[in-house]
N, C-alpha and C. Protein backbone atom coordinates (compact mmCIF):
# COMPACT_ATOMS: atom_id res chain seq x y z
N UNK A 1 191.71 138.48 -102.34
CA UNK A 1 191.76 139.68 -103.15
C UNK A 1 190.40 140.39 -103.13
N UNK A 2 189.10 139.93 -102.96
CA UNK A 2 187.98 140.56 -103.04
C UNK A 2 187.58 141.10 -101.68
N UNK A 3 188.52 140.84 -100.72
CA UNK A 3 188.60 141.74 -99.69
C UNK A 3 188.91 143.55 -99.89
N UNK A 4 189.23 143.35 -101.29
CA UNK A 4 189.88 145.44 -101.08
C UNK A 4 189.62 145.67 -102.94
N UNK A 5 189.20 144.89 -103.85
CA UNK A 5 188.70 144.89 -104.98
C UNK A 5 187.03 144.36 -104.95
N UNK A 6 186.14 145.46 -104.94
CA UNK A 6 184.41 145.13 -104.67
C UNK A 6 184.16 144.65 -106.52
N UNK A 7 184.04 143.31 -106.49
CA UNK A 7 182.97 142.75 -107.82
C UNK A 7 181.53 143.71 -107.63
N UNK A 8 181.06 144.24 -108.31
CA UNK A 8 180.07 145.16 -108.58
C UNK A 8 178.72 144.18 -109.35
N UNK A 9 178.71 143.23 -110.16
CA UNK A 9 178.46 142.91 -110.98
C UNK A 9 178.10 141.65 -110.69
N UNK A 10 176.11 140.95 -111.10
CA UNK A 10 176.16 139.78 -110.51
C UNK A 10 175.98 138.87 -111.56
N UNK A 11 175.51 137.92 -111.27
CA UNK A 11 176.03 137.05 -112.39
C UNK A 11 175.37 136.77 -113.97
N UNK A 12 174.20 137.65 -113.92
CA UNK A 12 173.12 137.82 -115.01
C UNK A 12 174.29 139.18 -115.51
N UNK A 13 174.77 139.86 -115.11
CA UNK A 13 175.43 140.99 -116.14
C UNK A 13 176.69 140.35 -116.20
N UNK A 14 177.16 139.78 -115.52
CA UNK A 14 178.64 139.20 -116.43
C UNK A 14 178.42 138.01 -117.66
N UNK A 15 177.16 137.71 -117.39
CA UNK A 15 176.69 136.86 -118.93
C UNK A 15 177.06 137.05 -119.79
N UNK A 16 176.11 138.51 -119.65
CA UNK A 16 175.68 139.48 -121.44
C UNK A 16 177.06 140.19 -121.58
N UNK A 17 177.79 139.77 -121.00
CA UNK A 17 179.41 140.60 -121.18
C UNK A 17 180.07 139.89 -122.58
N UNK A 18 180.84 140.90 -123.14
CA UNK A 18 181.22 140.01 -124.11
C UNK A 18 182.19 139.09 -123.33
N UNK A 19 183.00 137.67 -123.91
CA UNK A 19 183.96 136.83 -123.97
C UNK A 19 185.10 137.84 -123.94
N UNK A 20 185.56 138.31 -124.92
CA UNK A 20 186.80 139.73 -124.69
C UNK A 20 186.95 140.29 -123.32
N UNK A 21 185.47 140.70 -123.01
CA UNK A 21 186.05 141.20 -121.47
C UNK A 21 186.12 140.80 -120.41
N UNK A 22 185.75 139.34 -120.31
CA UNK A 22 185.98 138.06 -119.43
C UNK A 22 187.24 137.65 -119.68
N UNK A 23 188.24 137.94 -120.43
CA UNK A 23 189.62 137.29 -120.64
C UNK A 23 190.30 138.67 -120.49
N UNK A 24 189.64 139.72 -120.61
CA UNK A 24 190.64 141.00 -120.44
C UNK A 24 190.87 140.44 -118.81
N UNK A 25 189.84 140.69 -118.03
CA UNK A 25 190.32 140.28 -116.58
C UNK A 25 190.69 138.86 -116.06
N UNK A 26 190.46 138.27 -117.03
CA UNK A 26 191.18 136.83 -116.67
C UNK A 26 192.78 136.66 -117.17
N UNK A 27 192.70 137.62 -118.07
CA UNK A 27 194.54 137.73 -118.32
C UNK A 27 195.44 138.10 -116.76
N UNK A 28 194.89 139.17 -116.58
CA UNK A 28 195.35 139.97 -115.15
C UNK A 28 195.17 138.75 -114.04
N UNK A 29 194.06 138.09 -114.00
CA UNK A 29 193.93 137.27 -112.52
C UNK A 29 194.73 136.11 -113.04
N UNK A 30 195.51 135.67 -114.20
CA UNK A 30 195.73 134.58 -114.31
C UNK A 30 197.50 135.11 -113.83
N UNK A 31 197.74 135.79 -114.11
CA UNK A 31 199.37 136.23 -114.27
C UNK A 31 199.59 136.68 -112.62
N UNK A 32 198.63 137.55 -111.83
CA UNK A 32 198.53 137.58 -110.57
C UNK A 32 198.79 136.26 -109.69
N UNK A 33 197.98 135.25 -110.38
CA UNK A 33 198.48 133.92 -109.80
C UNK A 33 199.49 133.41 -109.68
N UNK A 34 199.81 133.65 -111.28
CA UNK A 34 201.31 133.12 -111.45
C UNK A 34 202.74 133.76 -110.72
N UNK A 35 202.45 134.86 -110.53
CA UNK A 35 203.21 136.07 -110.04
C UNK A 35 203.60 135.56 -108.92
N UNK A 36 202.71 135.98 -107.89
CA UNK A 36 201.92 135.00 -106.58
C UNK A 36 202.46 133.96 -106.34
N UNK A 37 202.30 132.82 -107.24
CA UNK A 37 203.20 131.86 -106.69
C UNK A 37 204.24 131.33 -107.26
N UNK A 38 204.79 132.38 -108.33
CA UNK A 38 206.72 132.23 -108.31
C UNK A 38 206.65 133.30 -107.03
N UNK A 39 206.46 134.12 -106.28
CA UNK A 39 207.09 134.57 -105.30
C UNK A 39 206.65 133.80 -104.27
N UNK A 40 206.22 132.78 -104.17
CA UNK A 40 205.71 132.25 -102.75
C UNK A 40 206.77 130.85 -102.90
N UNK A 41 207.36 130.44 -103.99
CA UNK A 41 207.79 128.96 -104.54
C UNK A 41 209.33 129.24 -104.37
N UNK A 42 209.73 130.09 -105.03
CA UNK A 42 211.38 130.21 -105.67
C UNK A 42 211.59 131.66 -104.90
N UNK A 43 213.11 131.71 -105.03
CA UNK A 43 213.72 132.92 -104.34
C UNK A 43 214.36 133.95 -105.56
N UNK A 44 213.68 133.57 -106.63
CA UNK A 44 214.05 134.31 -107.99
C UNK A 44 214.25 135.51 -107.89
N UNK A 45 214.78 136.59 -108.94
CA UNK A 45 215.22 138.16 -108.23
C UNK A 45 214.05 138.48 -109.44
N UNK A 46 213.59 139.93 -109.56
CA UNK A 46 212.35 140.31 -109.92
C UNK A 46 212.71 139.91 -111.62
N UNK A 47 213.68 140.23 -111.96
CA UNK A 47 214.53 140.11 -113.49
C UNK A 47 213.90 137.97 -113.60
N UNK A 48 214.44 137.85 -113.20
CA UNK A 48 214.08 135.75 -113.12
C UNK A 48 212.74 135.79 -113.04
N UNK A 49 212.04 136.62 -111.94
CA UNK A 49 210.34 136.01 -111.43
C UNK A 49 210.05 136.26 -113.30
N UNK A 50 210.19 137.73 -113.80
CA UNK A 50 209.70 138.12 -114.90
C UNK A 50 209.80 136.92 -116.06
N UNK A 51 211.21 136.38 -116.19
CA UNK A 51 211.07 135.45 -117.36
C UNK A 51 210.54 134.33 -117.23
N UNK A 52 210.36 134.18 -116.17
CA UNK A 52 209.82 132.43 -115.19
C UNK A 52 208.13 132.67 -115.50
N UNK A 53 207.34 133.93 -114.80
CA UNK A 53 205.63 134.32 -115.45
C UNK A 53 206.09 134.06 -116.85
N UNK A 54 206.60 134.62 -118.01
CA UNK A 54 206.47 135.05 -119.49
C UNK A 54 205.86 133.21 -119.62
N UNK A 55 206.63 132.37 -119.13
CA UNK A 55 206.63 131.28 -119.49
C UNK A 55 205.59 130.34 -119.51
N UNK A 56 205.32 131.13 -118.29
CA UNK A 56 203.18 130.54 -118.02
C UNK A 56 202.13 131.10 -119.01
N UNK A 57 202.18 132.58 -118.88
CA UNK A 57 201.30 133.20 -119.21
C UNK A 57 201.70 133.66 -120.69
N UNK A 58 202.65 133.44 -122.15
CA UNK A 58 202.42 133.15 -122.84
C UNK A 58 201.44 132.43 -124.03
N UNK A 59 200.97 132.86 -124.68
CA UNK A 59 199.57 131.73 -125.36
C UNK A 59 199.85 130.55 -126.08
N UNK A 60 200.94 130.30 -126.15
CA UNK A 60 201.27 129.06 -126.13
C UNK A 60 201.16 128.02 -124.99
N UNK A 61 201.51 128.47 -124.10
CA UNK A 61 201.27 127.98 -122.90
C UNK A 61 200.39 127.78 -121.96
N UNK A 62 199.25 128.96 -122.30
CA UNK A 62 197.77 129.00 -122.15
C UNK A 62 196.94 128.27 -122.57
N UNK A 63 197.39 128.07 -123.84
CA UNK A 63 196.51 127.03 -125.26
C UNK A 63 196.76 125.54 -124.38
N UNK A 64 197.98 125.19 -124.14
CA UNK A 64 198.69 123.56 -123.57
C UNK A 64 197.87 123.73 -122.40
N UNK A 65 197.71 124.92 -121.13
CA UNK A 65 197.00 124.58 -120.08
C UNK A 65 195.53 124.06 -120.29
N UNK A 66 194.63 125.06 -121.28
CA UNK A 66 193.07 124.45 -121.54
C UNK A 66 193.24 123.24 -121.63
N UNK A 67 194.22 122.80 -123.01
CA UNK A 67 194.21 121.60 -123.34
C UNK A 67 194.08 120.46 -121.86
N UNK A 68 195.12 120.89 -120.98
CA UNK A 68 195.46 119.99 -120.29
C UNK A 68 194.23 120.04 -119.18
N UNK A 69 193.30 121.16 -118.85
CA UNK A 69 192.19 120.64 -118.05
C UNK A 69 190.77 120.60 -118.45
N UNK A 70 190.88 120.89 -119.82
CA UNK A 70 189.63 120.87 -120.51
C UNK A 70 188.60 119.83 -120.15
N UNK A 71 189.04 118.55 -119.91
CA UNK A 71 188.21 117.47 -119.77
C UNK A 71 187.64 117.47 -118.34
N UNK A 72 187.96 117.85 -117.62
CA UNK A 72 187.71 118.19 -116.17
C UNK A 72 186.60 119.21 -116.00
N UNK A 73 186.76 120.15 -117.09
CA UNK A 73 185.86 121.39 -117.32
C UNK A 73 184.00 120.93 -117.13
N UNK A 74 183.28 121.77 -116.41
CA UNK A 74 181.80 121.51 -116.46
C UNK A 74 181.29 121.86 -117.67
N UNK A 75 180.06 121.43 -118.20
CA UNK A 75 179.54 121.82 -119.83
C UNK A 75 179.33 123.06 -119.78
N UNK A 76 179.14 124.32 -118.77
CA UNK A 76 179.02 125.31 -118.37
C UNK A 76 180.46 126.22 -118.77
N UNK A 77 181.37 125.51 -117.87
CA UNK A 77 182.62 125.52 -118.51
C UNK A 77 183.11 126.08 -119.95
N UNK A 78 182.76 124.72 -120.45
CA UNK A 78 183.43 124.15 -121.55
C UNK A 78 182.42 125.54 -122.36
N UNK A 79 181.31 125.69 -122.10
CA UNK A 79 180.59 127.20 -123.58
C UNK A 79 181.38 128.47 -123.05
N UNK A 80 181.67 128.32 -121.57
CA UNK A 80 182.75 129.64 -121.83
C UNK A 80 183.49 129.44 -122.64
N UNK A 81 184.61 128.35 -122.49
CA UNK A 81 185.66 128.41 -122.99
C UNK A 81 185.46 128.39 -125.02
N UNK A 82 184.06 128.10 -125.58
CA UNK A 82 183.70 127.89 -126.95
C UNK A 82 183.72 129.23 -126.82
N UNK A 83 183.04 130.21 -125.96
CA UNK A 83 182.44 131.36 -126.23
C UNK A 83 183.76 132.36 -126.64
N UNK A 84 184.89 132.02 -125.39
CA UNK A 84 185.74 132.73 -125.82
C UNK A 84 186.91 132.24 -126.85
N UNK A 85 187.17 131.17 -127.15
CA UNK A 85 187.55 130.83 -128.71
C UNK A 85 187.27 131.33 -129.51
N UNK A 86 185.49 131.40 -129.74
CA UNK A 86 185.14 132.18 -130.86
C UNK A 86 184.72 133.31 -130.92
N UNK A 87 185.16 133.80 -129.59
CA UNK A 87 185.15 135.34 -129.83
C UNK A 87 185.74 136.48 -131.06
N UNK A 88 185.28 137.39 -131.72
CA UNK A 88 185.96 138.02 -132.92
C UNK A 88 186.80 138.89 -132.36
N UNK A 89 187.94 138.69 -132.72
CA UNK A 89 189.28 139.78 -132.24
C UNK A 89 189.97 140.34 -133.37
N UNK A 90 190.27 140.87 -133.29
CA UNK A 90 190.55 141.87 -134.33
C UNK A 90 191.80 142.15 -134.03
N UNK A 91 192.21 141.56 -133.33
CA UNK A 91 194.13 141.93 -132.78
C UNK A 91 195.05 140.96 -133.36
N UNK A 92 195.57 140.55 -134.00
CA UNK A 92 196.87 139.85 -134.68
C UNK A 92 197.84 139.68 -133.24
N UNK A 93 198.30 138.67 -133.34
CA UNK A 93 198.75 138.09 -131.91
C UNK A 93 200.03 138.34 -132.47
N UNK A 94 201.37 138.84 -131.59
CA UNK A 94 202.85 139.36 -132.22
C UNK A 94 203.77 137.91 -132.23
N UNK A 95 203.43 137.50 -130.81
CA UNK A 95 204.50 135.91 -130.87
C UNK A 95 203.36 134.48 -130.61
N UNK A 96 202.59 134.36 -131.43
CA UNK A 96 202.06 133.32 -131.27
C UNK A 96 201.05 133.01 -132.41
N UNK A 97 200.79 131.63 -132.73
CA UNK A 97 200.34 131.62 -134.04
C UNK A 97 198.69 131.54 -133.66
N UNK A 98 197.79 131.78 -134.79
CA UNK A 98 196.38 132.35 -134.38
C UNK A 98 195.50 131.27 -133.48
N UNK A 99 196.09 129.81 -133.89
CA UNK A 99 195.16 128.99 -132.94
C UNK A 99 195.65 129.02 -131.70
N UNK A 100 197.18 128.86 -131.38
CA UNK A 100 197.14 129.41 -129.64
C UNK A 100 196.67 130.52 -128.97
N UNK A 101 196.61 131.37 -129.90
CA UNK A 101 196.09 133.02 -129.53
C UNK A 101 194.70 132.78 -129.36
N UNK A 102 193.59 132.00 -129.82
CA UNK A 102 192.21 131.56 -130.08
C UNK A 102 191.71 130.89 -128.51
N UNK A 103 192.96 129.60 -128.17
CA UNK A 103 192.47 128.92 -127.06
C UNK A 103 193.14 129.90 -126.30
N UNK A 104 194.36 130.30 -126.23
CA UNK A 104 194.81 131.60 -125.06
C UNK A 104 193.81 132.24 -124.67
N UNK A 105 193.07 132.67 -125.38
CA UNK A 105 191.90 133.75 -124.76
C UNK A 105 190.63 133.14 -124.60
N UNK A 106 190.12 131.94 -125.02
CA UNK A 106 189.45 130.85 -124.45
C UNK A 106 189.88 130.75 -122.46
N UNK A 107 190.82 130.35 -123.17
CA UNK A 107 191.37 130.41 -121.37
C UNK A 107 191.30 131.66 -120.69
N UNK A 108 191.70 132.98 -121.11
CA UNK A 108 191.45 133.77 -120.08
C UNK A 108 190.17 134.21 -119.58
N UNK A 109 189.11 133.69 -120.97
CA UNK A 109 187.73 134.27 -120.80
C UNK A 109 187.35 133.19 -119.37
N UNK A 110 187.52 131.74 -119.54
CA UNK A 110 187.37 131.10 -118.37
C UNK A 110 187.59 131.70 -117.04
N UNK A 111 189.23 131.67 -116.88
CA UNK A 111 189.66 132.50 -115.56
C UNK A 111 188.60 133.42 -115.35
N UNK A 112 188.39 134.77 -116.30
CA UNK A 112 187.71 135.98 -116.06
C UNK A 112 186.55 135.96 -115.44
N UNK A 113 185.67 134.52 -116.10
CA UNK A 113 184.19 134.52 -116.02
C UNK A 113 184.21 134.11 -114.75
N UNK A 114 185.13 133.15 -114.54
CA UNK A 114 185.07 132.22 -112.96
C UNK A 114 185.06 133.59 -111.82
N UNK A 115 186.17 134.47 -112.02
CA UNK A 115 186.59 135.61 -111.23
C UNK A 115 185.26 136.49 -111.22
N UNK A 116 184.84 137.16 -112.39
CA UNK A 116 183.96 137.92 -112.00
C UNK A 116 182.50 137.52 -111.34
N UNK A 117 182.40 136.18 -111.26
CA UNK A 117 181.12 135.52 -110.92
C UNK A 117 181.50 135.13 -109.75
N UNK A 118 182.65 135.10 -109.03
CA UNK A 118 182.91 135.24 -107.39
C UNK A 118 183.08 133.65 -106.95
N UNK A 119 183.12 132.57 -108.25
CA UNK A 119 183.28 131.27 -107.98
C UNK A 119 184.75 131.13 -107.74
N UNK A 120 185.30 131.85 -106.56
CA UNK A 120 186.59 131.22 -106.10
C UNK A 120 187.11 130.23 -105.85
N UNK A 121 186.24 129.49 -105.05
CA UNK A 121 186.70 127.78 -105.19
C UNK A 121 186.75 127.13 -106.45
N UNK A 122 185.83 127.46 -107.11
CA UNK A 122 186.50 126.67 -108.83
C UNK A 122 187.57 126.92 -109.14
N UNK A 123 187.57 128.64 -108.88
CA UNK A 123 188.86 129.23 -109.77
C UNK A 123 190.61 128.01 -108.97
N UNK A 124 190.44 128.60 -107.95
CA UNK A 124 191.22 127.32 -107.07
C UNK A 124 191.65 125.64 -107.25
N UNK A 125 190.43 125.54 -107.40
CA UNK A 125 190.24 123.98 -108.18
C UNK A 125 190.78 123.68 -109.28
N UNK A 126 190.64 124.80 -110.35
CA UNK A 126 191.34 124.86 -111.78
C UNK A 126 193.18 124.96 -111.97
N UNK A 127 193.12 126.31 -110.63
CA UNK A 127 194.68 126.86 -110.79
C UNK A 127 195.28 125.10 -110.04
N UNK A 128 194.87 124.68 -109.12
CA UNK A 128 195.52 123.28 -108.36
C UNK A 128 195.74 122.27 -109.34
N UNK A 129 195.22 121.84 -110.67
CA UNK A 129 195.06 121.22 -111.87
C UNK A 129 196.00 121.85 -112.72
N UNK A 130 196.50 122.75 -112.65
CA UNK A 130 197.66 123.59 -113.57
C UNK A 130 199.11 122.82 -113.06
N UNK A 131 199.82 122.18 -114.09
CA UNK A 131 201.06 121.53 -113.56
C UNK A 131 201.86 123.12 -113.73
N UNK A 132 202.63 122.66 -113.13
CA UNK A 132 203.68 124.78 -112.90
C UNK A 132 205.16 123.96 -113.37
């Protein structure tokens, strides 16, 4: 993908970024994945691929993934993923209760930070650790 999308940004300014906007783009790269590989896995029709992603990328389901590779996580890692837990959001989550909504975006700040800092092989490493 960073063949035709240019990261602009090196890794001292995606620091000082808030957590929020490390999970804004880690929402997108995480569901791209998922997208990605229900169409590479199953012969689902676009109506199926749709409810088959909801199922990943839900924050319930986000919250169970941290959980499930958290321990694997580097200490580097692991302050993203504090950073974006305790990020202040101000958004009321519609189907999910506030602590999955908390690690949900824990998790996307991860994805995001990994993505915008161009560590693709981690990101890789992490998604291969994701049971589907």
């Amino acid at each position: 993908m960073n063949d035709f999308i240019e990261l602009k940004k090196d890794e001292q300014e995606v620091n000082l970024m808030s957590p929020l906007t490390w999970a804004y783009i880690g929402d997108c790269v995480y569901e791209m994945y998922i997208r990605t590989k229900l169409v590479n896995e199953t012969k689902l029709k676009p109506h199926a691929l749709h409810i088959q992603a909801i199922k990943h990328v839900k924050a319930k389901a986000q919250a169970e993934t941290l959980n499930e590779i958290y321990d694997e996580l580097t200490e580097k890692e692991k302050e993203i993923v504090r950073r974006g837990r305790n990020a202040e959001n101000h958004h009321l989550p519609k189907n999910a209760n506030v602590q999955d909504y908390m690690y949900a975006t824990a998790f996307e700040a991860l994805i995001g930070y990994l993505y915008l800092t161009k560590q693709n092989n981690r990101l890789k490493e992490i998604f291969d650790k994701i049971s589907f």
